[in-house]
Protein backbone atom coordinates (compact mmCIF):
# COMPACT_ATOMS: atom_id res chain seq x y z
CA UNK A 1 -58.21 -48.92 103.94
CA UNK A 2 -60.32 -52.01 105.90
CA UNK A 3 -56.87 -52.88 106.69
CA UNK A 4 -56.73 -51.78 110.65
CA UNK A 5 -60.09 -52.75 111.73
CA UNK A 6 -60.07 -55.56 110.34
CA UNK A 7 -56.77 -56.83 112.20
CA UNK A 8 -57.84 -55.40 115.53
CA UNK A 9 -60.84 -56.92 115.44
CA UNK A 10 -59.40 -60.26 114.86
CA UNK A 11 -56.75 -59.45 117.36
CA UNK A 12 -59.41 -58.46 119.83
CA UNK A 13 -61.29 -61.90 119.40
CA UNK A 14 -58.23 -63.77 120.49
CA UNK A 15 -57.90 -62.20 123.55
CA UNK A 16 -59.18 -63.63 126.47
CA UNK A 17 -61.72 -61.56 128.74
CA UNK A 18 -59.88 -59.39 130.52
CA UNK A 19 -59.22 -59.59 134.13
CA UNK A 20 -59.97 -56.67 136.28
CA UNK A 21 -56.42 -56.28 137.42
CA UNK A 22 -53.72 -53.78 136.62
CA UNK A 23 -51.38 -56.17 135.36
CA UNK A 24 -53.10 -57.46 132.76
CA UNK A 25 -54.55 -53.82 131.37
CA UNK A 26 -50.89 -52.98 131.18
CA UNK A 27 -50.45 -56.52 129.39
CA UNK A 28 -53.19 -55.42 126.94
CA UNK A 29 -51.59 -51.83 125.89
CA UNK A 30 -48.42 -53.44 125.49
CA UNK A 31 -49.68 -55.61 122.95
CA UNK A 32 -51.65 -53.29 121.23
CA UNK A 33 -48.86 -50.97 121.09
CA UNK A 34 -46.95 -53.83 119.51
CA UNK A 35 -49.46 -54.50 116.88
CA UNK A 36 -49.86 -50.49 115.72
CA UNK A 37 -46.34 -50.39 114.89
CA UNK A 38 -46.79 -53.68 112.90
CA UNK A 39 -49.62 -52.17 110.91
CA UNK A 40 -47.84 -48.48 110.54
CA UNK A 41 -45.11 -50.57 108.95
CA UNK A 42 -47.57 -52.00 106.56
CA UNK A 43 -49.24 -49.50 105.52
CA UNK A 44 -45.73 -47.74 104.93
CA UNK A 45 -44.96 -50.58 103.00
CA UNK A 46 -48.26 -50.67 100.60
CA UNK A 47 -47.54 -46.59 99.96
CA UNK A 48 -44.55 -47.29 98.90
CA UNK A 49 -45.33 -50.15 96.35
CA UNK A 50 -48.38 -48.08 95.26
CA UNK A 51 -45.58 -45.36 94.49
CA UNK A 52 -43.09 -47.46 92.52
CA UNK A 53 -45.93 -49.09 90.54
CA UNK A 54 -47.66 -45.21 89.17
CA UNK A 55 -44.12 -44.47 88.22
CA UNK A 56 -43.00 -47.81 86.21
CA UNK A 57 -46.36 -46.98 84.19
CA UNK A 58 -46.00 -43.24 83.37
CA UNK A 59 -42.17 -44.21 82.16
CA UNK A 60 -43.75 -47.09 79.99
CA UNK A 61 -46.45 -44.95 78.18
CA UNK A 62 -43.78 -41.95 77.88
CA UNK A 63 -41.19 -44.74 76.27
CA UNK A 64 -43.91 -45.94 74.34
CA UNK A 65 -45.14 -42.03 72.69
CA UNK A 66 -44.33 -41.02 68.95
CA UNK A 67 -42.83 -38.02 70.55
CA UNK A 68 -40.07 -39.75 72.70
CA UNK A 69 -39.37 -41.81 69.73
CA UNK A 70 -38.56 -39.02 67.04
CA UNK A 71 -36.38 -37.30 70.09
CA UNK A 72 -34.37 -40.54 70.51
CA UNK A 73 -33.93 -40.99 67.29
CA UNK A 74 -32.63 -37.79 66.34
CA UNK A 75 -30.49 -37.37 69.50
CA UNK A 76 -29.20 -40.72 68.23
CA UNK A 77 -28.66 -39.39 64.59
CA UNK A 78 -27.25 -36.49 66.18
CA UNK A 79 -24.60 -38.47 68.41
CA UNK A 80 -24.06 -40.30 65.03
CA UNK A 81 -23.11 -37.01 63.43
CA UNK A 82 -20.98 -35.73 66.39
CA UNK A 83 -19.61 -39.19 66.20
CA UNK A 84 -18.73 -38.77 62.56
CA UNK A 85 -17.36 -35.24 62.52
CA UNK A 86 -15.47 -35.82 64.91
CA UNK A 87 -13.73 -38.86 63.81
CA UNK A 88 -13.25 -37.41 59.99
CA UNK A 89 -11.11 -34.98 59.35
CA UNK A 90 -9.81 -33.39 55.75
CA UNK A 91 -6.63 -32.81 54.51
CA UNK A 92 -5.04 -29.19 54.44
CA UNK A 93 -5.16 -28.87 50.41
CA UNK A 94 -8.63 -30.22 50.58
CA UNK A 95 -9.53 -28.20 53.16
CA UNK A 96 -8.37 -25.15 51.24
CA UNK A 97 -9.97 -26.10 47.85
CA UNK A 98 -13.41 -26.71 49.88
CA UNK A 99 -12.73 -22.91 51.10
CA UNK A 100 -12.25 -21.92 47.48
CA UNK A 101 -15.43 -23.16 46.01
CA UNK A 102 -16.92 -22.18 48.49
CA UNK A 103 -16.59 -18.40 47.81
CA UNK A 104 -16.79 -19.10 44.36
CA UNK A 105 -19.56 -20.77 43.96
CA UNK A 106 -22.84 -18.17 42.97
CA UNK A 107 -25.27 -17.91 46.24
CA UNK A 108 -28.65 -19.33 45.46
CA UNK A 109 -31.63 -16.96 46.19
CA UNK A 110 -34.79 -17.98 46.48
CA UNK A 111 -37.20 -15.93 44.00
CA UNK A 112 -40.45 -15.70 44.45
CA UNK A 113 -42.36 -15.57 41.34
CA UNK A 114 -46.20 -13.84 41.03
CA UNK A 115 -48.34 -14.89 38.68
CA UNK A 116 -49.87 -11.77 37.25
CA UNK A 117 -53.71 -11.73 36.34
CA UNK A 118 -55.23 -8.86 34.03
CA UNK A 119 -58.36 -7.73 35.07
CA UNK A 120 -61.53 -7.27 32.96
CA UNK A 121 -64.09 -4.59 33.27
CA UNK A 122 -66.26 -4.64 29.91
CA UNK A 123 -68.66 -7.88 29.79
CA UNK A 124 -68.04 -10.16 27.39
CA UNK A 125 -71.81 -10.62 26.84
CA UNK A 126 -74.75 -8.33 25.50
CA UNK A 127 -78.60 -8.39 24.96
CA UNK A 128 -79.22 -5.66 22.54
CA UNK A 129 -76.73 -6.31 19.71
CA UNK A 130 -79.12 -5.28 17.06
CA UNK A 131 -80.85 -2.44 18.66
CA UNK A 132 -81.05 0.59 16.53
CA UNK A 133 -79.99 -1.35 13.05
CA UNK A 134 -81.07 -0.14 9.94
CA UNK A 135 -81.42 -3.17 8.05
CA UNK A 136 -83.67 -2.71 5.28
CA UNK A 137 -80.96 -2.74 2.06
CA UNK A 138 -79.17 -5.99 3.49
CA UNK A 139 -79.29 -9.64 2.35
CA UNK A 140 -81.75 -10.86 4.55
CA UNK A 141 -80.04 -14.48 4.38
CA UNK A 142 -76.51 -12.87 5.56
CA UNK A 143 -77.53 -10.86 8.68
CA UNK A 144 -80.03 -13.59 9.69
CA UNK A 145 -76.90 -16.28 9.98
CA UNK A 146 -74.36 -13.55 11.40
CA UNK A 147 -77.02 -12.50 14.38
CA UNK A 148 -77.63 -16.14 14.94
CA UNK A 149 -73.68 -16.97 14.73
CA UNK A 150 -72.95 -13.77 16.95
CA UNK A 151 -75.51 -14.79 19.29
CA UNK A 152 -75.09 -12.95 22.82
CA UNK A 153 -71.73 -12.36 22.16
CA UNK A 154 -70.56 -8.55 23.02
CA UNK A 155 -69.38 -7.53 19.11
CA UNK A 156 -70.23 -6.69 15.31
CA UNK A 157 -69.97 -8.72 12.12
CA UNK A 158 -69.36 -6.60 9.21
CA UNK A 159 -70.44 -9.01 5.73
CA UNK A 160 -68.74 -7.16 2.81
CA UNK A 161 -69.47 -7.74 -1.16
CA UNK A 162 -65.58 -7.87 -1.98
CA UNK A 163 -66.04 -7.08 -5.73
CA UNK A 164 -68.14 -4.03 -5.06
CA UNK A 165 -67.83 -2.78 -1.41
CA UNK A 166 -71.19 -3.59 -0.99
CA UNK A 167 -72.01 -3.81 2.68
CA UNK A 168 -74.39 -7.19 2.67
CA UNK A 169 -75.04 -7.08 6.85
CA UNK A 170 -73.75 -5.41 9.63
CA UNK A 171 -74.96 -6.43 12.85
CA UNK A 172 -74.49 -4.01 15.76
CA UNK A 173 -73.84 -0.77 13.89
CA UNK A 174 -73.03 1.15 17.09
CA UNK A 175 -70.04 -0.77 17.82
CA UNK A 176 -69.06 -1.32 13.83
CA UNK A 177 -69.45 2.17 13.17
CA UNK A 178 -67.61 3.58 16.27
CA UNK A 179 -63.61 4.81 16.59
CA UNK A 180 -62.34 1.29 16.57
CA UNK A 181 -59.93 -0.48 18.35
CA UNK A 182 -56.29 -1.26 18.44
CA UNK A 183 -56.29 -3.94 15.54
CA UNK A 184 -54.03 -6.42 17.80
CA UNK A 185 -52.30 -9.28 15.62
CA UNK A 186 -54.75 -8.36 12.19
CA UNK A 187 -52.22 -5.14 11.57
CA UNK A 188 -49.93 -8.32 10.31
CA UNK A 189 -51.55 -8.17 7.14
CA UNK A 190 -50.94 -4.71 6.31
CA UNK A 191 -47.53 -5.31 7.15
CA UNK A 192 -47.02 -8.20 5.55
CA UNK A 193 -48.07 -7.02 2.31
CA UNK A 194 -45.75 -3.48 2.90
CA UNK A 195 -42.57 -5.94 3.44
CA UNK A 196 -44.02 -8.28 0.14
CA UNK A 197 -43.95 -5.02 -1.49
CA UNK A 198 -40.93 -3.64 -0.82
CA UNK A 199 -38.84 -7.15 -1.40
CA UNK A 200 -37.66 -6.94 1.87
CA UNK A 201 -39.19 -10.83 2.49
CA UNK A 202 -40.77 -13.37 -0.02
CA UNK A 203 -42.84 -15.99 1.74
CA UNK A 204 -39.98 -18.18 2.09
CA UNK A 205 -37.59 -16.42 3.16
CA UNK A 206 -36.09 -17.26 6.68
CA UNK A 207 -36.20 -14.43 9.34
CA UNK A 208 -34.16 -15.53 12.40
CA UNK A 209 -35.92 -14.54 15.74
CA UNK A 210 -33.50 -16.21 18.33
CA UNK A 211 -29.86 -18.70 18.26
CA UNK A 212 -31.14 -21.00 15.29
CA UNK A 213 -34.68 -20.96 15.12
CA UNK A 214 -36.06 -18.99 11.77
CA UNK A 215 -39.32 -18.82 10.31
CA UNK A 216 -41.17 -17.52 7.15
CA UNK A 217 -44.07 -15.68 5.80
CA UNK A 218 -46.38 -18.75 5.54
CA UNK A 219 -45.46 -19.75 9.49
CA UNK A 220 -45.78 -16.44 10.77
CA UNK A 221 -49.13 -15.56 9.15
CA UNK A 222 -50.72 -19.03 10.15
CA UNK A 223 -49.31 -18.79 13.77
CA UNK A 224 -49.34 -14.76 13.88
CA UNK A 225 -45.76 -14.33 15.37
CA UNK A 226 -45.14 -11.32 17.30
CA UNK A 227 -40.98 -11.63 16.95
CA UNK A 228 -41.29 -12.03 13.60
CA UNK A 229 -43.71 -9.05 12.38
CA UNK A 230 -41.32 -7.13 15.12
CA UNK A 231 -38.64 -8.24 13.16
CA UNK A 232 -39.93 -7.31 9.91
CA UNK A 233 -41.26 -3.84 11.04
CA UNK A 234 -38.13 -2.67 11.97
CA UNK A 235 -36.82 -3.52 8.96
CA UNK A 236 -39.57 -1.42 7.13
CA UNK A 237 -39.08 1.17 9.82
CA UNK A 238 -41.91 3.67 10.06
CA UNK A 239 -41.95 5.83 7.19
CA UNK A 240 -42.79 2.96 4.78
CA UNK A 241 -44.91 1.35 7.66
CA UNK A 242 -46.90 4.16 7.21
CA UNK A 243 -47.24 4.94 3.80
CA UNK A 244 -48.56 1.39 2.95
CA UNK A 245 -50.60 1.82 5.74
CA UNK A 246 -52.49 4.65 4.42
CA UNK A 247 -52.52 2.76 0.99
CA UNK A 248 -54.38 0.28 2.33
CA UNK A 249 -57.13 2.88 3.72
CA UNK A 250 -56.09 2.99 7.28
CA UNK A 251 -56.25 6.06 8.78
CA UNK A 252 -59.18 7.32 6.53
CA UNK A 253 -62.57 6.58 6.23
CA UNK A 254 -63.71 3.64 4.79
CA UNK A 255 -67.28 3.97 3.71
CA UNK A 256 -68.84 6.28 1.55
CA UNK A 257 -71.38 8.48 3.28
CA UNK A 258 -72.44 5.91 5.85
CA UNK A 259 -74.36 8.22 8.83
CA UNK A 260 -72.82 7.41 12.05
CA UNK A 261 -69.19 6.40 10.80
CA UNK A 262 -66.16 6.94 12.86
CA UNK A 263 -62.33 7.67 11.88
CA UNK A 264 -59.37 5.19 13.01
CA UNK A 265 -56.75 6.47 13.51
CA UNK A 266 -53.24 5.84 12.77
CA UNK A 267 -50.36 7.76 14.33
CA UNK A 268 -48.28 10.72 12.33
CA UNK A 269 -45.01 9.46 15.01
CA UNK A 270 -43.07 6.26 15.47
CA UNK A 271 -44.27 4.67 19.14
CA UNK A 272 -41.62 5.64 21.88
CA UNK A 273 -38.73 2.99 21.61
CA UNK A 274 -39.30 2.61 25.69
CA UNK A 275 -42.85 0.84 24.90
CA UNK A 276 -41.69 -1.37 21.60
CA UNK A 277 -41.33 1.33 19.10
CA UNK A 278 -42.13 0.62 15.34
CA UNK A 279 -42.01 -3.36 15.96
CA UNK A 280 -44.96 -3.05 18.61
CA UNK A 281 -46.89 -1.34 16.09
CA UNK A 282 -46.09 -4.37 13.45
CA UNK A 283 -46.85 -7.05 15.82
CA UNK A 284 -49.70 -5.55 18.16
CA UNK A 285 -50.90 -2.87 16.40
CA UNK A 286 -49.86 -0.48 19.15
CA UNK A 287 -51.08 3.30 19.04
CA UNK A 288 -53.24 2.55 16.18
CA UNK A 289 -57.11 2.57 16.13
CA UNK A 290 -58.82 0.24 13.60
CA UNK A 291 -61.99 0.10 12.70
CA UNK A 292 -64.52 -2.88 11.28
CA UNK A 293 -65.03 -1.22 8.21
CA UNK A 294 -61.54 0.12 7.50
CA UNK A 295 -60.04 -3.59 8.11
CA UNK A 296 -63.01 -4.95 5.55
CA UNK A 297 -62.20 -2.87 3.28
CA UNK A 298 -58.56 -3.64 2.98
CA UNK A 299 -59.41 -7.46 2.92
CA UNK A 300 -61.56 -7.67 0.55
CA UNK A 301 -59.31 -5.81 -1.72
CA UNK A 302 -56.74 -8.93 -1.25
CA UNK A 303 -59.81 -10.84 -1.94
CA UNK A 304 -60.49 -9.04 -5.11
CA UNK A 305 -56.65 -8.78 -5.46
CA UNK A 306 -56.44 -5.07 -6.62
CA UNK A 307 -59.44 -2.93 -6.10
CA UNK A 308 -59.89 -0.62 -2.35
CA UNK A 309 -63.27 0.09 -3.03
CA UNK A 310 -65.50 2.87 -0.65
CA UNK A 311 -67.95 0.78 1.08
CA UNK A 312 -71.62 1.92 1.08
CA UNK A 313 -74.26 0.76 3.30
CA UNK A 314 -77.86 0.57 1.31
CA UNK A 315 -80.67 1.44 3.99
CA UNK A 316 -83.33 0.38 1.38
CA UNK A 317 -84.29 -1.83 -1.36
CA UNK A 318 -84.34 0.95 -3.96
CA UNK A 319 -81.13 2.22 -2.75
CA UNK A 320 -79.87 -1.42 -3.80
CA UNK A 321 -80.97 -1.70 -7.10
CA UNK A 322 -79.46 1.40 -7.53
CA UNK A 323 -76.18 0.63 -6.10
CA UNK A 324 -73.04 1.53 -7.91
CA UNK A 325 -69.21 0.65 -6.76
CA UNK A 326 -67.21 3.32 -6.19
CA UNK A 327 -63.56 2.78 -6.05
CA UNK A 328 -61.32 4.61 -3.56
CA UNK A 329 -57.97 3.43 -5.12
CA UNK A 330 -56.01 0.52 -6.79
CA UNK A 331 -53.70 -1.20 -4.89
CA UNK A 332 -50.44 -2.73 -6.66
CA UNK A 333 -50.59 -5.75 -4.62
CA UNK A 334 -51.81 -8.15 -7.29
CA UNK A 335 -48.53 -9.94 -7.63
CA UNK A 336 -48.21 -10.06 -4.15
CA UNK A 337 -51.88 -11.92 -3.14
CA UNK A 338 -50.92 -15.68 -3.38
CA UNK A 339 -47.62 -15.34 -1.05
CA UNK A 340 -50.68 -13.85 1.25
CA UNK A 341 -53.50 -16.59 0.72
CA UNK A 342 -50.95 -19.31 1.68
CA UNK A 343 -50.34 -17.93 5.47
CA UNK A 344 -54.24 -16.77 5.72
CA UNK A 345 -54.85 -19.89 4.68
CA UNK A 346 -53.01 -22.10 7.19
CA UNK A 347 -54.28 -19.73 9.72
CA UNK A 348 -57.54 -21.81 9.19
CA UNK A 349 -56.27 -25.00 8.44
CA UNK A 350 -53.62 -25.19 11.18
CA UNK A 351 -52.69 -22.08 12.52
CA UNK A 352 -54.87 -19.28 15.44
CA UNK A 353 -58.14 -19.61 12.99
CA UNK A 354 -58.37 -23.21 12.86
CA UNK A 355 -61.54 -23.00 15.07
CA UNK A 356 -62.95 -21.76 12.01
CA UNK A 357 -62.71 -25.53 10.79
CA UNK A 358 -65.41 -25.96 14.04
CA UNK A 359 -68.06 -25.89 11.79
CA UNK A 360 -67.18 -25.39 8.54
CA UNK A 361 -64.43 -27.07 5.92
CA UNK A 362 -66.74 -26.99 2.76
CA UNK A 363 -65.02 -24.38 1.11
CA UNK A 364 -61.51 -22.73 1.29
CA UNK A 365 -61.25 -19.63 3.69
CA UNK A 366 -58.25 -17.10 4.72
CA UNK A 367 -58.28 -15.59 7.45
CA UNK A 368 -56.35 -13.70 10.37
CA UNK A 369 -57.02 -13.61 13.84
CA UNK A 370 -56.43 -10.72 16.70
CA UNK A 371 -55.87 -10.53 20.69
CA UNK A 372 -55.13 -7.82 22.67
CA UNK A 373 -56.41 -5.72 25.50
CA UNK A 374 -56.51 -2.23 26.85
CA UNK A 375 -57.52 -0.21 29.77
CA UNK A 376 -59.71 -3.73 30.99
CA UNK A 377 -61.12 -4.27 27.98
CA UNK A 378 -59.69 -7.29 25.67
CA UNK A 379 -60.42 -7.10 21.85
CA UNK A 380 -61.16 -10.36 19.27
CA UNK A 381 -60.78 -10.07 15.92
CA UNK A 382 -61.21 -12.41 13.01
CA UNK A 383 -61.38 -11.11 8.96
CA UNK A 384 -61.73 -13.30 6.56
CA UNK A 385 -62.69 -14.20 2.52
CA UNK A 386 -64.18 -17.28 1.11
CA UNK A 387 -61.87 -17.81 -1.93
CA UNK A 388 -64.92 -18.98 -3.52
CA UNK A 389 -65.65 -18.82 -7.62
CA UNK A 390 -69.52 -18.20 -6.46
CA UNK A 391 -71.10 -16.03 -3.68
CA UNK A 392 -67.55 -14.08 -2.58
CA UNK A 393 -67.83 -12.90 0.52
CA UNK A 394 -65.31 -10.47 3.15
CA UNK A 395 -66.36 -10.74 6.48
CA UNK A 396 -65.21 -9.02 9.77
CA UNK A 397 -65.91 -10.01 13.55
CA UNK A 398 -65.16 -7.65 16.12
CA UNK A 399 -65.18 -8.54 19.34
CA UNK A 400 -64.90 -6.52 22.92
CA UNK A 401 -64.89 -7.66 26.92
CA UNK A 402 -63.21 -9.75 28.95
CA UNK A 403 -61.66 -13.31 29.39
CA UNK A 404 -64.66 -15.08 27.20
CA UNK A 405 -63.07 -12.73 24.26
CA UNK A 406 -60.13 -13.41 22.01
CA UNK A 407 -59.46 -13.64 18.72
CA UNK A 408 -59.99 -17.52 18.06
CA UNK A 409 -63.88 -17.23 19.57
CA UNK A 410 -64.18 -14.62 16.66
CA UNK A 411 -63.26 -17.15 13.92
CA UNK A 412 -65.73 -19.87 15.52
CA UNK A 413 -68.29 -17.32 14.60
CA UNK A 414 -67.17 -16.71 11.59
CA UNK A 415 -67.47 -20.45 10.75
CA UNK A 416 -70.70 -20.42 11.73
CA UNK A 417 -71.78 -17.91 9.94
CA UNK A 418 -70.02 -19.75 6.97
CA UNK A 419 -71.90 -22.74 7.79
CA UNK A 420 -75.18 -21.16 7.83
CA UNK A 421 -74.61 -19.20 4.28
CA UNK A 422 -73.73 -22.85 2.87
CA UNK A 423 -76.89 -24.75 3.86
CA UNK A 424 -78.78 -21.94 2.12
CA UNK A 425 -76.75 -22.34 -0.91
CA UNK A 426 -75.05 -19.21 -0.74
CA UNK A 427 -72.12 -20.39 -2.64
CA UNK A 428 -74.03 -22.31 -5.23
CA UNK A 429 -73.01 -21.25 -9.32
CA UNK A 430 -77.19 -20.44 -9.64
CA UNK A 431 -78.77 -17.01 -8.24
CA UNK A 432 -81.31 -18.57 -5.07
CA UNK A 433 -84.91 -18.08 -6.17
CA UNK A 434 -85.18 -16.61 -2.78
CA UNK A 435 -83.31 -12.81 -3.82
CA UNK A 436 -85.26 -12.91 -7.32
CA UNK A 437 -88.32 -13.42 -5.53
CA UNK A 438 -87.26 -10.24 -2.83
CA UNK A 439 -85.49 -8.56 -5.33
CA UNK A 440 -82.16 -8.32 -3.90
CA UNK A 441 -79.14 -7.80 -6.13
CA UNK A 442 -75.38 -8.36 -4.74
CA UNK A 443 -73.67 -4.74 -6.24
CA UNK A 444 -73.45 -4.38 -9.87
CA UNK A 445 -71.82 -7.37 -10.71
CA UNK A 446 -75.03 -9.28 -10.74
């Protein structure tokens, strides 16, 4: 603000020295009176501009924001609209059959859908899976390549001699010898040989499960198909369920004098119709307890096609040399075994065991797999045969813990172990010089 001294100054200068006279003093304030209002107009003047100019910016950066824009926009869209409704106008009829589907129409509710996750508590992983084993009447070549193929996995492998009931290995005898577990999808073979038995089903024929879709034996075996072992089991119902169930040695014990076995159990009542009833039982194997050796057992008398024989553990070399088979029962299923080996087949080939085919294809192997879970614990089963000539072997992996554990992580171990018995000829038509040097016999037959 140099404004006023600056033009008083200069005024000033053009004065002429002042006369000591009373005229010309009152001369002087006249003029300067004349020249304040001049610059009190000025600076009014300057205010003003300085005004107007802050206000045209502020209402160019405010047209200019993001913000003003989406409001103009929208108050234009919404004059459009307001325009629009209220130059259209329906008819009365159309205005009635609007009403009309508009009551009729269903309301749409929005459903919010939770995704439910089971929770674990039993690790799917141990360190002492052989602790406490008494190993000195097993094939030394078998329980080497199932502890290597089991690894740190939380389970047991149970290797069977299917022509004797021979026990060749059993790694982790605490677990294999315990109450069991429920059996999960492997209860399909027992029923699956109760319906071959009692004609209800042949392997082809067509079970419908829902509108047009159907499938048989073979499919249901290879992809283990709850609806259609539901299905089934009700047609069975439980009485028959049950009695080829105990036929087939569940329920009982499996091995002959083996220190340390445990019973499964199978149930003397139907399960209640409110939690699946008999088809739960057929498809999960709900309220039934299954055990290593009592599933072993009953496959390797499909593998030896008649025969349920006792299985016996030998804790020492002279206890295998004198080994002798001891037969529990004969099963009438002979007729019934290649309907069987085609679905346990394509289980490996194609089907739930295919990871089976991970590591091993040399030779032909049927199979069933199992998942469940219970109380936080999820159970992985696998039990197989090689439908070898040579070196027949029934083999059971039992798994137990969490989300690492299921069924199809059972048969990759058992192809493993498969793999491993190969390389060391296991299979071959010869006796290895290995046993003859160590004495080892495989049961009687040999």
């Amino acid at each position: 603000m140099l404004i006023y001294p600056r033009l008083t100054v200069e005024y000033l200068a053009s004065v002429k020295p002042l006369e000591k006279t009373a005229s010309k003093a009152e001369h002087i304030q006249d003029e300067l009176q004349r020249y304040r209002v001049q610059l009190n107009k000025m600076y009014r003047n300057l205010s003003l501009r300085f005004l107007l100019t802050t206000v045209l910016i502020g209402a160019i950066a405010l047209a200019t924001s993001p913000l003003f824009a989406k409001a103009s926009t929208a108050d234009s869209s919404t004059k459009a609209k307001s325009s629009k409704t209220r130059t259209v106008t329906e008819s009365g009829p159309t205005q009635k059959k609007i009403k009309h589907l508009r009551h009729s129409r269903p309301v749409a509710h929005h459903v919010r859908h939770h995704r439910y996750y089971e929770r674990f508590y039993t690790s799917s992983f141990s360190t002492d899976n052989t602790e406490g084993d008494q190993a000195g009447g097993e094939d030394p070549i078998v329980r080497a390549a199932a502890i290597e193929a089991l690894g740190n996995m939380n389970g047991s492998v149970v290797a069977i001699d299917p022509d004797t009931g021979r026990i060749l290995a059993m790694v982790n005898q605490k677990l294999a010898l315990s109450e069991g577990a429920q059996p999960c999808s492997t209860i399909k073979v027992a029923v699956a040989l109760a319906a071959l038995s009692e004609g209800i089903i042949t392997k082809d024929t067509p079970v419908k499960l829902s509108g047009h879709y159907k499938m048989n034996l073979t499919q249901a075996l290879a992809h283990s198909n709850n609806a259609y072992f539901e299905q089934v089991g009700r047609r069975l119902g439980f009485e028959k369920v049950s009695f080829y169930a105990q036929q087939f040695g569940l329920g009982e014990l499996a091995g002959y004098n083996i220190e340390g076995e445990h019973l499964g159990t199978f149930p003397s009542e139907e399960l209640s119709n409110k939690l699946g009833g008999v088809g739960k039982m057929c498809s999960f194997g709900e309220s039934i307890s299954l055990t290593p050796l009592q599933l072993g057992a009953m496959v390797s008398a499909i593998a030896n096609g008649v025969n349920l024989y006792y299985l016996q553990h030998p804790t020492s070399q002279n206890e295998v040399l004198g080994f002798q088979p001891k037969l529990k029962r004969a099963l009438e299923i002979g007729n019934y075994i290649p309907q069987m080996e085609e679905g346990m087949g394509g289980a490996v080939q194609y089907g739930t065991a295919r990871s089976v085919r991970y590591n091993f294809s040399e030779e032909q192997i049927m199979g069933k797999t199992g998942t469940c879970s219970k109380e936080g614990t999820r159970f992985g089963w696998f039990a197989s045969f090689a439908n070898t000539q040579h070196g027949r072997i029934t083999m059971v992996v039992f798994l137990r813990g969490g989300r690492p554990t299921f069924g199809p992580k059972a048969a990759e171990i058992a192809g493993r172990i498969y793999r491993n018995l190969y390389d060391h000829s296991f299979f071959a038509a010869t006796t290895p010089p290995r046993e003859q040097a160590q004495g080892l016999v495989r049961g009687v037959s040999q």
